[in-house]
PDB file of N, CA and C in Angstrom:
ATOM      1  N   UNK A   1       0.823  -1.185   0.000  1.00  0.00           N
ATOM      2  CA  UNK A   1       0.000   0.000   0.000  1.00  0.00           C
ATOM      3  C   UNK A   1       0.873   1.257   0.000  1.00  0.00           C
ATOM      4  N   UNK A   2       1.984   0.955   0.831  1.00  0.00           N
ATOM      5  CA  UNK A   2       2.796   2.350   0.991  1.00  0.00           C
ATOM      6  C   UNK A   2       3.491   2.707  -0.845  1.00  0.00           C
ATOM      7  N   UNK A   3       3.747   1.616  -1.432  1.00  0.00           N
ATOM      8  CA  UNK A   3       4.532   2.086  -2.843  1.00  0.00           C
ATOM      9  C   UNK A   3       2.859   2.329  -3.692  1.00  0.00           C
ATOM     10  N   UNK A   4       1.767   2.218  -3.307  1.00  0.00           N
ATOM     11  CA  UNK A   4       0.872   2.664  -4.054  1.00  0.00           C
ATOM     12  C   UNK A   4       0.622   4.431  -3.949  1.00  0.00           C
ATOM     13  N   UNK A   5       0.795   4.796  -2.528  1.00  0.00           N
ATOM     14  CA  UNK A   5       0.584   6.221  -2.436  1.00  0.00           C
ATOM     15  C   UNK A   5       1.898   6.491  -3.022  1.00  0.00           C
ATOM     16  N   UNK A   6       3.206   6.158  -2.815  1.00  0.00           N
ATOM     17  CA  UNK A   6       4.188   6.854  -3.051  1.00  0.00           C
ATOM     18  C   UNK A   6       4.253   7.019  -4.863  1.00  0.00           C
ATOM     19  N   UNK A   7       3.534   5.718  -5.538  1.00  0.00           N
ATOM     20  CA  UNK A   7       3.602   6.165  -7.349  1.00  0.00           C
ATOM     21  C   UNK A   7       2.712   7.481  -7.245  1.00  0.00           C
ATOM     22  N   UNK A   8       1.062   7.446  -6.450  1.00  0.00           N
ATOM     23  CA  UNK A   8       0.286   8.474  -6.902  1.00  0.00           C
ATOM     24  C   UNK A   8       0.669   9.630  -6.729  1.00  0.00           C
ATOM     25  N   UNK A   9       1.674  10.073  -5.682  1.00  0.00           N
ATOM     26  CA  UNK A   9       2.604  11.058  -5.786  1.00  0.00           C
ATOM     27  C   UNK A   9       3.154  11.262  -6.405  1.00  0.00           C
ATOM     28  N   UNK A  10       4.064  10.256  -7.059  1.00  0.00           N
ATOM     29  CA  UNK A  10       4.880  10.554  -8.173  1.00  0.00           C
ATOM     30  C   UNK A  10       4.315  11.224  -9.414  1.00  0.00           C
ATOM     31  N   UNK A  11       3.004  10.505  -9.593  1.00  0.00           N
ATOM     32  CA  UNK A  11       2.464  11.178 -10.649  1.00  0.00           C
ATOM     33  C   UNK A  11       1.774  12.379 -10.359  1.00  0.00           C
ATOM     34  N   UNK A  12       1.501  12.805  -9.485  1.00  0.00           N
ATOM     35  CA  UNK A  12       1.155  14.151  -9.170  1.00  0.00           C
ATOM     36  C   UNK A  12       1.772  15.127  -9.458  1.00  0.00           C
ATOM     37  N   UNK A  13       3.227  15.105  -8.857  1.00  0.00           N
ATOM     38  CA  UNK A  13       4.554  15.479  -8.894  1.00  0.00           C
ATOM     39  C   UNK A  13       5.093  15.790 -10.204  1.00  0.00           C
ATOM     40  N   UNK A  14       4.873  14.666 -11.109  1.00  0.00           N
ATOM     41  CA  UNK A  14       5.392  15.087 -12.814  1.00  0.00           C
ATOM     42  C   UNK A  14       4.186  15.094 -13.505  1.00  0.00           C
ATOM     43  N   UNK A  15       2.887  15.302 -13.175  1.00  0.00           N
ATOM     44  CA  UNK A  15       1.488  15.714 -13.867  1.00  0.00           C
ATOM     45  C   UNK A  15       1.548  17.318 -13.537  1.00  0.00           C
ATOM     46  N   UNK A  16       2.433  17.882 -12.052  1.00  0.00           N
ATOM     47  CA  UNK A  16       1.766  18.958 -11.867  1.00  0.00           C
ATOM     48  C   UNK A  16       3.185  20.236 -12.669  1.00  0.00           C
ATOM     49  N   UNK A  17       4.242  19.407 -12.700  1.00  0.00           N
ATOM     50  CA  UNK A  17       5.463  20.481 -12.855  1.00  0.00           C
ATOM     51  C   UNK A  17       5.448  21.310 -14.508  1.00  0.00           C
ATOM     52  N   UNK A  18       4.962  20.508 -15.745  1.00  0.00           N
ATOM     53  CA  UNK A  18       4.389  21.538 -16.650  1.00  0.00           C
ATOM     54  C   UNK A  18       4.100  22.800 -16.221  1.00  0.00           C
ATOM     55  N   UNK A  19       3.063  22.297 -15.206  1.00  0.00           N
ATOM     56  CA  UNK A  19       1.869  24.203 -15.041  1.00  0.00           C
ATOM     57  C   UNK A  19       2.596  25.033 -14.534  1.00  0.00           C
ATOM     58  N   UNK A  20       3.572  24.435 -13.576  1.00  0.00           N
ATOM     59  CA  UNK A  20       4.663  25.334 -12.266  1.00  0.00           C
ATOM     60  C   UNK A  20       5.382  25.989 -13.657  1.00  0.00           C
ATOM     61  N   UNK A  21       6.216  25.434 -14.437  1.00  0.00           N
ATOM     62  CA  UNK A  21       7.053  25.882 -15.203  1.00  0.00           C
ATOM     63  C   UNK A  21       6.745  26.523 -16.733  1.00  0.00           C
ATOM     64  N   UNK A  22       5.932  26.186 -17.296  1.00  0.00           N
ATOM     65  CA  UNK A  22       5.511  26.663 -18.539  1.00  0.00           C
ATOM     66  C   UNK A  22       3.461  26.968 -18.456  1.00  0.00           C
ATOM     67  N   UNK A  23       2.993  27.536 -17.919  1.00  0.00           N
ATOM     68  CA  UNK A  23       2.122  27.442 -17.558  1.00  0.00           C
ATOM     69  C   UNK A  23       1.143  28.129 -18.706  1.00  0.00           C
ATOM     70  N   UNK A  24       1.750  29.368 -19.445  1.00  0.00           N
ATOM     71  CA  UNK A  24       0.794  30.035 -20.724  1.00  0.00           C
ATOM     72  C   UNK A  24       0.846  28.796 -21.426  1.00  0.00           C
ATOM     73  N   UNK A  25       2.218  27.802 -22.043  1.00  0.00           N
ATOM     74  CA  UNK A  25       2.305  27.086 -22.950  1.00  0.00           C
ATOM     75  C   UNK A  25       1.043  25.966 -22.551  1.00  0.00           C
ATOM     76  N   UNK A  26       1.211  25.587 -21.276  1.00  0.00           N
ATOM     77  CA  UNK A  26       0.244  24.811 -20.557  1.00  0.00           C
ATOM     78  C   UNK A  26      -1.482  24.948 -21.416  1.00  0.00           C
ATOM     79  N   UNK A  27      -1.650  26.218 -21.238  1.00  0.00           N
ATOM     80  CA  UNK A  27      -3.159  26.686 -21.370  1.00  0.00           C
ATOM     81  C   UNK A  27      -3.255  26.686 -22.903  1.00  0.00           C
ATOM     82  N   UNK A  28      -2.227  26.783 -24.194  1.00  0.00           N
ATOM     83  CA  UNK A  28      -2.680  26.949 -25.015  1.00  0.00           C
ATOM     84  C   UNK A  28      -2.726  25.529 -25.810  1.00  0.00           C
ATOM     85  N   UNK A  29      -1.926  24.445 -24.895  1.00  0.00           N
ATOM     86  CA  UNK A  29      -2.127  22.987 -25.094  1.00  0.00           C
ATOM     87  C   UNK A  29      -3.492  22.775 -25.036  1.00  0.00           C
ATOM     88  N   UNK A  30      -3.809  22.928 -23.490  1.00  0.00           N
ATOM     89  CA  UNK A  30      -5.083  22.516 -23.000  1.00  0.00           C
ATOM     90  C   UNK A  30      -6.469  22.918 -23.621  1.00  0.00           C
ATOM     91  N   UNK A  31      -5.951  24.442 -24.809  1.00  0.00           N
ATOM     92  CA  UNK A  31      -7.184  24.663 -25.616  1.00  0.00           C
ATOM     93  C   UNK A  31      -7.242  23.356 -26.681  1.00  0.00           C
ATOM     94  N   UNK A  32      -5.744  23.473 -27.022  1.00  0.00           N
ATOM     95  CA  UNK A  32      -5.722  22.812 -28.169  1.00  0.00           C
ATOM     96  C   UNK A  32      -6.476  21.154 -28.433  1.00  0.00           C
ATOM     97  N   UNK A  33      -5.976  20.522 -26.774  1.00  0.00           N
ATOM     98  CA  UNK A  33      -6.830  19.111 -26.821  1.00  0.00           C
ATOM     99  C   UNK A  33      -8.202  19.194 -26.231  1.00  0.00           C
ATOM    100  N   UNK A  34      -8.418  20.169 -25.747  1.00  0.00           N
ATOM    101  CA  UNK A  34     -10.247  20.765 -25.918  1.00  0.00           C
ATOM    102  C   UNK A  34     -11.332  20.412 -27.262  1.00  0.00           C
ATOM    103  N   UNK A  35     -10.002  20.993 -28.146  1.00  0.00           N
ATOM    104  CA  UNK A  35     -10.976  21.008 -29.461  1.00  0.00           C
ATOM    105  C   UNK A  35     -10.488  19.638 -30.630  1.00  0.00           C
ATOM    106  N   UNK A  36      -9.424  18.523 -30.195  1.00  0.00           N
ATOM    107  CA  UNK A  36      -9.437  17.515 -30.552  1.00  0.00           C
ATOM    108  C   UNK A  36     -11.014  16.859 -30.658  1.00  0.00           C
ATOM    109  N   UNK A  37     -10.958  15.422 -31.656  1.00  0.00           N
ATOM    110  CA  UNK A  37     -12.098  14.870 -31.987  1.00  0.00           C
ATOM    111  C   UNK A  37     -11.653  13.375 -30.744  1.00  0.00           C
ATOM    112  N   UNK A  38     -12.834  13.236 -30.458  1.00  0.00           N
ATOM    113  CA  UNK A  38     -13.020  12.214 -28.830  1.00  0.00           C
ATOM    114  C   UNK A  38     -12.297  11.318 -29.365  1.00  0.00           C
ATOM    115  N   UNK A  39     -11.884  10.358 -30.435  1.00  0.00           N
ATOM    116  CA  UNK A  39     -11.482   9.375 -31.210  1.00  0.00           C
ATOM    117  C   UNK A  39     -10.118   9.432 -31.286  1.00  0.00           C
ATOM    118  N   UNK A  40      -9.505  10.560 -31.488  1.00  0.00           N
ATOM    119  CA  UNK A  40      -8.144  10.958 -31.289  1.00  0.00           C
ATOM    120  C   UNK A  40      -7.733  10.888 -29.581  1.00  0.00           C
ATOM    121  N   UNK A  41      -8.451  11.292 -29.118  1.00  0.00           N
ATOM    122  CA  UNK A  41      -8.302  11.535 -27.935  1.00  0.00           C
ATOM    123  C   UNK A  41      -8.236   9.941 -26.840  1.00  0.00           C
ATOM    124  N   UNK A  42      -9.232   9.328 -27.390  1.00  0.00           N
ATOM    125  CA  UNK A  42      -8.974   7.813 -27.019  1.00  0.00           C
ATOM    126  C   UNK A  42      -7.685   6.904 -27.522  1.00  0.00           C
ATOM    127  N   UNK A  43      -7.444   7.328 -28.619  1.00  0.00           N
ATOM    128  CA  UNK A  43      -6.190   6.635 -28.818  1.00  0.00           C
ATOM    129  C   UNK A  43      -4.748   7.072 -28.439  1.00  0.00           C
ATOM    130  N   UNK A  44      -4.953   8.608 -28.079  1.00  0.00           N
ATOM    131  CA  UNK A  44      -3.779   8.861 -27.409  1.00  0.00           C
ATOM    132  C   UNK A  44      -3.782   8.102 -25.845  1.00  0.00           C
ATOM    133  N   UNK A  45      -4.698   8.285 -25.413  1.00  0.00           N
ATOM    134  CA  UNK A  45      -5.372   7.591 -24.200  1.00  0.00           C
ATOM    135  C   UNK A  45      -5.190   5.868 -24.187  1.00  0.00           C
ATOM    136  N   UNK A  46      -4.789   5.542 -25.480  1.00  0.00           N
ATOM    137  CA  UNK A  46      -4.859   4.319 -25.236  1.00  0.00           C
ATOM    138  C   UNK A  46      -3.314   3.801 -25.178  1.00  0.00           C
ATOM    139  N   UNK A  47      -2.684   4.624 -26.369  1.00  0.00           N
ATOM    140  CA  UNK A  47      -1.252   4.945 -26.384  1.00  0.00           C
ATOM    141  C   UNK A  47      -0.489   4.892 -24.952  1.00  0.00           C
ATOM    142  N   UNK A  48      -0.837   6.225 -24.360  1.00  0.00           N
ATOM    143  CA  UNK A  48      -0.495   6.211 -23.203  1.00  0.00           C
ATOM    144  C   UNK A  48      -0.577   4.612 -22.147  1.00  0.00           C
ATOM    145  N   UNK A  49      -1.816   4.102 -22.093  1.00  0.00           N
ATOM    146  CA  UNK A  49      -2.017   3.273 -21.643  1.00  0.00           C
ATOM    147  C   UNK A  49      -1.158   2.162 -21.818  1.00  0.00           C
ATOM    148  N   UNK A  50      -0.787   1.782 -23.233  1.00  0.00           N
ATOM    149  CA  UNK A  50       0.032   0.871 -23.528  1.00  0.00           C
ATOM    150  C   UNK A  50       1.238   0.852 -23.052  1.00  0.00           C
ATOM    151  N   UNK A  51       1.894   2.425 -23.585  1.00  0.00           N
ATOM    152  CA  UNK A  51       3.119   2.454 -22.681  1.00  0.00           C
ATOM    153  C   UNK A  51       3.500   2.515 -21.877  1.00  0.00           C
ATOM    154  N   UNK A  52       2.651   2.645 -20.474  1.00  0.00           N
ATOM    155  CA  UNK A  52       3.155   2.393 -19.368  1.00  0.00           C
ATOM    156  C   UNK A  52       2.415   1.057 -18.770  1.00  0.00           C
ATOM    157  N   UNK A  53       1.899   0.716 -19.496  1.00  0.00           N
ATOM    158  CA  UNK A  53       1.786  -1.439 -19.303  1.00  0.00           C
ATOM    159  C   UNK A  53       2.881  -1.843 -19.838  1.00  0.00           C
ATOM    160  N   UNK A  54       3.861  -1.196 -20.781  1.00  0.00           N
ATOM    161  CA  UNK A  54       4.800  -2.403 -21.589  1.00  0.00           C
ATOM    162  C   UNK A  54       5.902  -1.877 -20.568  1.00  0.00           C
ATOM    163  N   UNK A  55       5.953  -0.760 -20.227  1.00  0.00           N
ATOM    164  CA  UNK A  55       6.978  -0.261 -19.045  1.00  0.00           C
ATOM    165  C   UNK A  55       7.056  -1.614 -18.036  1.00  0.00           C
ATOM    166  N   UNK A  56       5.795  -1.276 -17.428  1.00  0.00           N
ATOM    167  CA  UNK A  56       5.807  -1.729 -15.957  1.00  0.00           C
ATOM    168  C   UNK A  56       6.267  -3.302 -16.140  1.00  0.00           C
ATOM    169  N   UNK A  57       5.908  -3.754 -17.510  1.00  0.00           N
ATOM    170  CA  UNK A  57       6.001  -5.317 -17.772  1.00  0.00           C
ATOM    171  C   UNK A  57       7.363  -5.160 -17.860  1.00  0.00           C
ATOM    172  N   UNK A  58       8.170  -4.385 -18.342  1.00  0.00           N
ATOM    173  CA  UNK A  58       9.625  -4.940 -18.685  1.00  0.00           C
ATOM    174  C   UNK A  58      10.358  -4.320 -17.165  1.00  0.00           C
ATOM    175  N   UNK A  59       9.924  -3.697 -16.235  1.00  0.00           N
ATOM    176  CA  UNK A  59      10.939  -3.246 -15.318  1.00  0.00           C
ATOM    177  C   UNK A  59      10.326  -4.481 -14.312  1.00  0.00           C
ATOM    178  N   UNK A  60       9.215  -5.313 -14.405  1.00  0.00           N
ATOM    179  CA  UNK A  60       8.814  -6.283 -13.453  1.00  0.00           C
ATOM    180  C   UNK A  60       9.562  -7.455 -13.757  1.00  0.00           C
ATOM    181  N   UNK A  61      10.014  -7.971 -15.350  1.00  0.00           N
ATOM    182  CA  UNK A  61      10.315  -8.969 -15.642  1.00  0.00           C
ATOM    183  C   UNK A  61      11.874  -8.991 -16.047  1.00  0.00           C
ATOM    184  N   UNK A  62      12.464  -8.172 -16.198  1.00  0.00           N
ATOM    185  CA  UNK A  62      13.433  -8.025 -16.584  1.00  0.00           C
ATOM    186  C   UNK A  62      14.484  -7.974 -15.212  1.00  0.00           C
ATOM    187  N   UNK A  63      15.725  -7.999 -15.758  1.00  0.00           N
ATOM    188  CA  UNK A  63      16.557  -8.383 -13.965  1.00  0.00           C
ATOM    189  C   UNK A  63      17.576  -7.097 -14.281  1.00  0.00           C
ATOM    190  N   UNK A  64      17.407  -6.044 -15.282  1.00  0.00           N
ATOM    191  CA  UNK A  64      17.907  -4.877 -15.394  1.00  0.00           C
ATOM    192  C   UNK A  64      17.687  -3.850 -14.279  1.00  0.00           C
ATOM    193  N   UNK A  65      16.739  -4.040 -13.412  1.00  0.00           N
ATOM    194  CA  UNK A  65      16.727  -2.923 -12.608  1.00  0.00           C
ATOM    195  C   UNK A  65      16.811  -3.209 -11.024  1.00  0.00           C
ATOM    196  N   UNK A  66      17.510  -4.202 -10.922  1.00  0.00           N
ATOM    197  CA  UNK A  66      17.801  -5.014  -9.670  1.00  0.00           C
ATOM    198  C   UNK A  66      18.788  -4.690  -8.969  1.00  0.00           C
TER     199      UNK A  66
END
């Protein structure tokens, strides 16, 4: 449980440092995937998804990070 809060931090942590540091660039992203089509938007979504399943699979199975 404790390495579960400590990832959701993590991702807090590098979800939130964009806005701290580039924050206009931030807002004119955030128009920009506003006005994306939902379909695009799922597959980046899914993208994402993939790559951090094929992550987690190779740093679980692999003896590289031991």
């Amino acid at each position: 449980m404790k390495i579960l809060f400590l990832l959701v931090g993590m991702v807090l942590i590098l979800e939130g440092m964009p806005y701290v540091a580039f924050p206009d660039s931030m807002r004119e992203w955030l128009k920009k995937v506003s006005e994306m089509k939902s379909e695009h938007l799922r597959m980046l979504g899914l993208l994402a998804m993939s790559s951090g399943l094929m992550i987690c699979w190779f740093v679980q199975r692999s003896g590289f990070f031991q």
